[in-house]
Protein backbone atom coordinates (compact mmCIF):
# COMPACT_ATOMS: atom_id res chain seq x y z
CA UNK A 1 25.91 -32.58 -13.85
CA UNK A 2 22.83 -33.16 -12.09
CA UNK A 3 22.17 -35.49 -9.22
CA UNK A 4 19.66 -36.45 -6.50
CA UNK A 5 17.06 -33.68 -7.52
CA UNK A 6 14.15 -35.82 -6.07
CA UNK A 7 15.63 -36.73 -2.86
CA UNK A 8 13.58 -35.01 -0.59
CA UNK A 9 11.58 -36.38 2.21
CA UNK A 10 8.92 -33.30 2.49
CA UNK A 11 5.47 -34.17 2.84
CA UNK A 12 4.84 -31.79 0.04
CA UNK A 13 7.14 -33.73 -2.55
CA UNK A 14 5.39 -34.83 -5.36
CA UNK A 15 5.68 -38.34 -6.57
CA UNK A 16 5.78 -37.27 -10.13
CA UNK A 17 9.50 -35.94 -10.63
CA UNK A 18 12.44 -36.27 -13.10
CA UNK A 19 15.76 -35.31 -12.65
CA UNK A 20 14.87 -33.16 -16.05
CA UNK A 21 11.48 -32.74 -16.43
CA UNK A 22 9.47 -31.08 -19.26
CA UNK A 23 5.88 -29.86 -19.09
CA UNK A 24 2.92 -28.91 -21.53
CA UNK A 25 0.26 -27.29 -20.60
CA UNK A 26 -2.22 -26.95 -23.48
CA UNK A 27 -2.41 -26.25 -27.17
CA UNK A 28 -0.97 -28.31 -29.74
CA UNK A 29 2.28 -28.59 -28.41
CA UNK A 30 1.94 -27.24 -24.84
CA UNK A 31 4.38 -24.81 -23.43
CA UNK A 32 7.00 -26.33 -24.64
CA UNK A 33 8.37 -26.75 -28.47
CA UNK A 34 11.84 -27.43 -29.91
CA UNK A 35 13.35 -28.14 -27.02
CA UNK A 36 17.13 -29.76 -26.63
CA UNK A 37 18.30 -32.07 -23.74
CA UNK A 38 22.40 -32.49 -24.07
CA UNK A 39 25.46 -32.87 -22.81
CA UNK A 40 23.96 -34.05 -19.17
CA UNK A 41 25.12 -36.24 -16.34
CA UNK A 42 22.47 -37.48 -14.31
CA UNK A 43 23.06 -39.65 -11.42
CA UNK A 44 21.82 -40.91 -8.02
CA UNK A 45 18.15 -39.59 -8.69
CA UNK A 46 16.40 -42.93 -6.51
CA UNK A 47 14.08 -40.47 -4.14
CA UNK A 48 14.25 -41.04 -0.76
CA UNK A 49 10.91 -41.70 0.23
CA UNK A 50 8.81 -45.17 -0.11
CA UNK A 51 6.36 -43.63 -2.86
CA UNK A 52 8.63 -41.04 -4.66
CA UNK A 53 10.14 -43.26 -8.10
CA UNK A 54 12.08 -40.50 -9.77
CA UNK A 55 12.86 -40.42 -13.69
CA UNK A 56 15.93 -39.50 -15.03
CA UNK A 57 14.46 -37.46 -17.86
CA UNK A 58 10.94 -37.35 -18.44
CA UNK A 59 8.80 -35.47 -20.95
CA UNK A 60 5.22 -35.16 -19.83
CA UNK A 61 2.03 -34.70 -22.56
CA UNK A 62 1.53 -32.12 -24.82
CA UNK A 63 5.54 -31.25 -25.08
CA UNK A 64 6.63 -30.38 -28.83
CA UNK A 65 9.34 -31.85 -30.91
CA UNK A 66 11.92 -32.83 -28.62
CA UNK A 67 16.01 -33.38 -28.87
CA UNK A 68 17.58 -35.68 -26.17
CA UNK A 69 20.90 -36.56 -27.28
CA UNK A 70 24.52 -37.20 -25.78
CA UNK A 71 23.62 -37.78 -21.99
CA UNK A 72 24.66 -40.33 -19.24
CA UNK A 73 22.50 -41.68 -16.71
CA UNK A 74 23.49 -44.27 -13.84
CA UNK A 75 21.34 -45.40 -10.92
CA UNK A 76 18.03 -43.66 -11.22
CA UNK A 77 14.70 -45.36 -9.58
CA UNK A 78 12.51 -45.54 -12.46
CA UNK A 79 12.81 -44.96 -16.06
CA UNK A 80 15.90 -43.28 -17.62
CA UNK A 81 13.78 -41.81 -20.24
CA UNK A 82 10.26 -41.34 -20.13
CA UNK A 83 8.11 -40.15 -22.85
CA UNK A 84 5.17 -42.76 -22.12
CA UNK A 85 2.67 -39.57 -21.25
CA UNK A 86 3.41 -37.79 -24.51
CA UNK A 87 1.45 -38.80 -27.99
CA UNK A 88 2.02 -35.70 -29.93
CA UNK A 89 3.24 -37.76 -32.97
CA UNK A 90 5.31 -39.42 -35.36
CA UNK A 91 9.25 -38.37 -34.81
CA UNK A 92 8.47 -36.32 -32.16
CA UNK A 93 11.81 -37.29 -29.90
CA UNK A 94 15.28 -37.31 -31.66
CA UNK A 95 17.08 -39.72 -29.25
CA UNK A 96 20.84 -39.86 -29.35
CA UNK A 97 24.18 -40.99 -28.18
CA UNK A 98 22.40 -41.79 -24.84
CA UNK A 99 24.68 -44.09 -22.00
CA UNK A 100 21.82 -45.45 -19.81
CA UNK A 101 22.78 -47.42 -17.08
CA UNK A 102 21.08 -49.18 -13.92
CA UNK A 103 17.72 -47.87 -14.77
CA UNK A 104 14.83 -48.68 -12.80
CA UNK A 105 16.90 -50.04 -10.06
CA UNK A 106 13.51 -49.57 -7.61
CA UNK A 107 11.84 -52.22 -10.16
CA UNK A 108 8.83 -49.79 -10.24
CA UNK A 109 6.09 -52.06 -11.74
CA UNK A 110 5.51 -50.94 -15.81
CA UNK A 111 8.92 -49.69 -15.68
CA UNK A 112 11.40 -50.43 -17.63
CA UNK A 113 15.19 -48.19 -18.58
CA UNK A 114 13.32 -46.27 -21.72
CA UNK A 115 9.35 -46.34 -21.67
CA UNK A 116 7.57 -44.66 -24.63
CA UNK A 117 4.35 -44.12 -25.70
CA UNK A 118 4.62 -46.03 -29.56
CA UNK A 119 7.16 -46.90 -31.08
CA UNK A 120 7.31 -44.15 -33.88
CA UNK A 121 7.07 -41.22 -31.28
CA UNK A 122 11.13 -41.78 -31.66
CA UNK A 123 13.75 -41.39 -34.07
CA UNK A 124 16.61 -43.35 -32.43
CA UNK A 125 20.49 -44.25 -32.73
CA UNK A 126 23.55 -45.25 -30.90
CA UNK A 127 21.80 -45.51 -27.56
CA UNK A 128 22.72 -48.09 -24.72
CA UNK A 129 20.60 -49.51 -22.64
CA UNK A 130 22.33 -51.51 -20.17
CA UNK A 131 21.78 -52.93 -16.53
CA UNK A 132 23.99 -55.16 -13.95
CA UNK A 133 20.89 -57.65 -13.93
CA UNK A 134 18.03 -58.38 -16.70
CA UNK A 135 14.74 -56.59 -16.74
CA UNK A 136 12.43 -54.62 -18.71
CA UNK A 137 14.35 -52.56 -21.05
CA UNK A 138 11.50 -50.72 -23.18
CA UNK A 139 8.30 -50.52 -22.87
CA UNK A 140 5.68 -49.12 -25.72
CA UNK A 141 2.05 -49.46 -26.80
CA UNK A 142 1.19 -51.40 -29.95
CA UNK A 143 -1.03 -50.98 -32.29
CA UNK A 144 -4.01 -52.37 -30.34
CA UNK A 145 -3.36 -50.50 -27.25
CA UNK A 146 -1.21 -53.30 -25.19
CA UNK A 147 2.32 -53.21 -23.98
CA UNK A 148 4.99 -54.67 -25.40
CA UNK A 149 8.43 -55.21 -23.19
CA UNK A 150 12.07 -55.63 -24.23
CA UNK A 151 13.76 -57.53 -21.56
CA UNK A 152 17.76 -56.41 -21.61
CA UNK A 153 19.11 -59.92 -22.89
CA UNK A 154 17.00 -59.68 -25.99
CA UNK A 155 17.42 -58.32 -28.84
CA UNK A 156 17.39 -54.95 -28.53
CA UNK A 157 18.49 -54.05 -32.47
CA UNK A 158 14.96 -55.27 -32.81
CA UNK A 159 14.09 -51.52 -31.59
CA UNK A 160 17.34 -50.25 -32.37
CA UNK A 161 19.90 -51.16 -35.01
CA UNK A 162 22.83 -48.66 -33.98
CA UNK A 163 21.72 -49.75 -29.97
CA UNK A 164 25.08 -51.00 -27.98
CA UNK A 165 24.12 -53.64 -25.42
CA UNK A 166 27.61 -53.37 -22.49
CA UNK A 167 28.20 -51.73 -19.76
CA UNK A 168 29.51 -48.09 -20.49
CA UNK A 169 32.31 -48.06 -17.90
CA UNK A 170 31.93 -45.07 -17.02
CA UNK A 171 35.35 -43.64 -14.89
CA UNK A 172 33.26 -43.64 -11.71
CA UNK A 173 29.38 -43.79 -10.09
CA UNK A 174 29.91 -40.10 -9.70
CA UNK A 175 31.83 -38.87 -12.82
CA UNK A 176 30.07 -40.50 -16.08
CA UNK A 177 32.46 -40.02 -18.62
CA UNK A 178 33.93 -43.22 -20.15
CA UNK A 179 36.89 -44.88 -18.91
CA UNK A 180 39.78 -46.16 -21.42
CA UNK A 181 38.01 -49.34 -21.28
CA UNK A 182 34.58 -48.72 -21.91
CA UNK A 183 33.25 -49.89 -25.03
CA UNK A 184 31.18 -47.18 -26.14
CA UNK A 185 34.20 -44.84 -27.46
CA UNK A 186 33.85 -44.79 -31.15
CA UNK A 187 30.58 -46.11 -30.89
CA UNK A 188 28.57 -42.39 -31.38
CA UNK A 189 26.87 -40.71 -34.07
CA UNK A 190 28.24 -37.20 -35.28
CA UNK A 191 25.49 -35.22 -34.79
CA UNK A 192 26.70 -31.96 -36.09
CA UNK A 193 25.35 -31.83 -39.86
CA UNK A 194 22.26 -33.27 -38.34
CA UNK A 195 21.38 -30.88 -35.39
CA UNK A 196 23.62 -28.08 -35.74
CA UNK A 197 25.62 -28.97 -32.59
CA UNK A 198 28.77 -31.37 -32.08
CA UNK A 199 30.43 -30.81 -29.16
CA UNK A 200 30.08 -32.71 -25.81
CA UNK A 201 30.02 -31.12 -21.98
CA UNK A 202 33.69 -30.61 -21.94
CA UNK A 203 33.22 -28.41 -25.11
CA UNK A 204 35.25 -30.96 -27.19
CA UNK A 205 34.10 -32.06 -30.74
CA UNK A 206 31.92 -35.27 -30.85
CA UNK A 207 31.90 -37.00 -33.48
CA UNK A 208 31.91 -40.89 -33.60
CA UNK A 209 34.65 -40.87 -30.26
């Protein structure tokens, strides 16, 4: 569980900060390869200073084949996730079973909850992008260089098939499992024959519950 990691108000915070944060630093694939980003609760990360936007997770340039998969976010300043800086190439990011809600909430201009670089940096299922009001929900480059923007009331199956478009209910602003009600319980992929790991941050099996 990870919350308000960008909060500070030193004059020597920098304005570039995520509440997980990967970063290359030359080669092909930087520093970092292979990585996997699971089982994480990330809340409250909104920065307490005028110029500090924090991500929720954000993958920089240069950063290898990447695994983000079964996390909750609620009520981080700028983008959920953010792979916008990375272009190593097709299918690098295998994004998962992510809950992402109130993203963006400081309506940092070319924001949005997700923003990625193109469109087939990710493989992608049975994420949720959701918000209490409409805005920018993705944000990628075409083709030709420009950006394109998903607004939340669209369609977004027009990125994402499996995507689930509700609020995930989770039980509280501080504790992001789902409630009874919510209506993402069944909703998941089993990710276990895929990746070689099923179970969720309590340790139980996670299959499509």
């Amino acid at each position: 569980t990870i919350s308000r990691t960008c909060n500070s108000i030193s004059q020597y915070m920098n304005g570039d900060c995520g509440a997980i944060q990967l970063t290359g630093a030359g080669g092909q694939y930087g520093s970092i390869s292979g990585a996997v980003i699971r089982n994480n609760m990330i809340y409250d990360n909104v920065g307490l200073r005028s110029d500090i936007k924090p991500a929720g997770i954000k993958i920089d340039g240069g950063v290898g084949p990447t695994v983000i998969a079964n996390n909750s976010l609620r009520n981080i300043a700028a983008a959920c996730l953010d792979t916008n800086e990375n272009s190593v190439g097709i299918g690098n990011f295998k994004v998962y079973n992510n809950a992402l809600y109130l993203c963006n909430t400081a309506l940092v201009g070319g924001q949005a909850y997700i923003k990625l670089n193109l469109l087939t940096d990710w493989v992608r299922s049975n994420n949720t992008y959701w918000g209490d009001t409409n805005g920018d929900a993705i944000k990628y480059r075409n083709a030709s260089g420009g950006t394109v923007s998903i607004l939340r009331d669209q369609i977004i199956s027009q990125f994402e098939s499996s995507a689930v478009q509700q609020n995930p209910q989770f039980i509280s602003s501080n504790n992001l499992h789902l409630s009874s009600l919510s209506g993402l319980i069944g909703r998941g992929i089993n990710l276990l024959s895929m990746l070689s790991f099923g179970n969720d941050i309590d340790g139980q099996a996670r299959g499509a519950n």
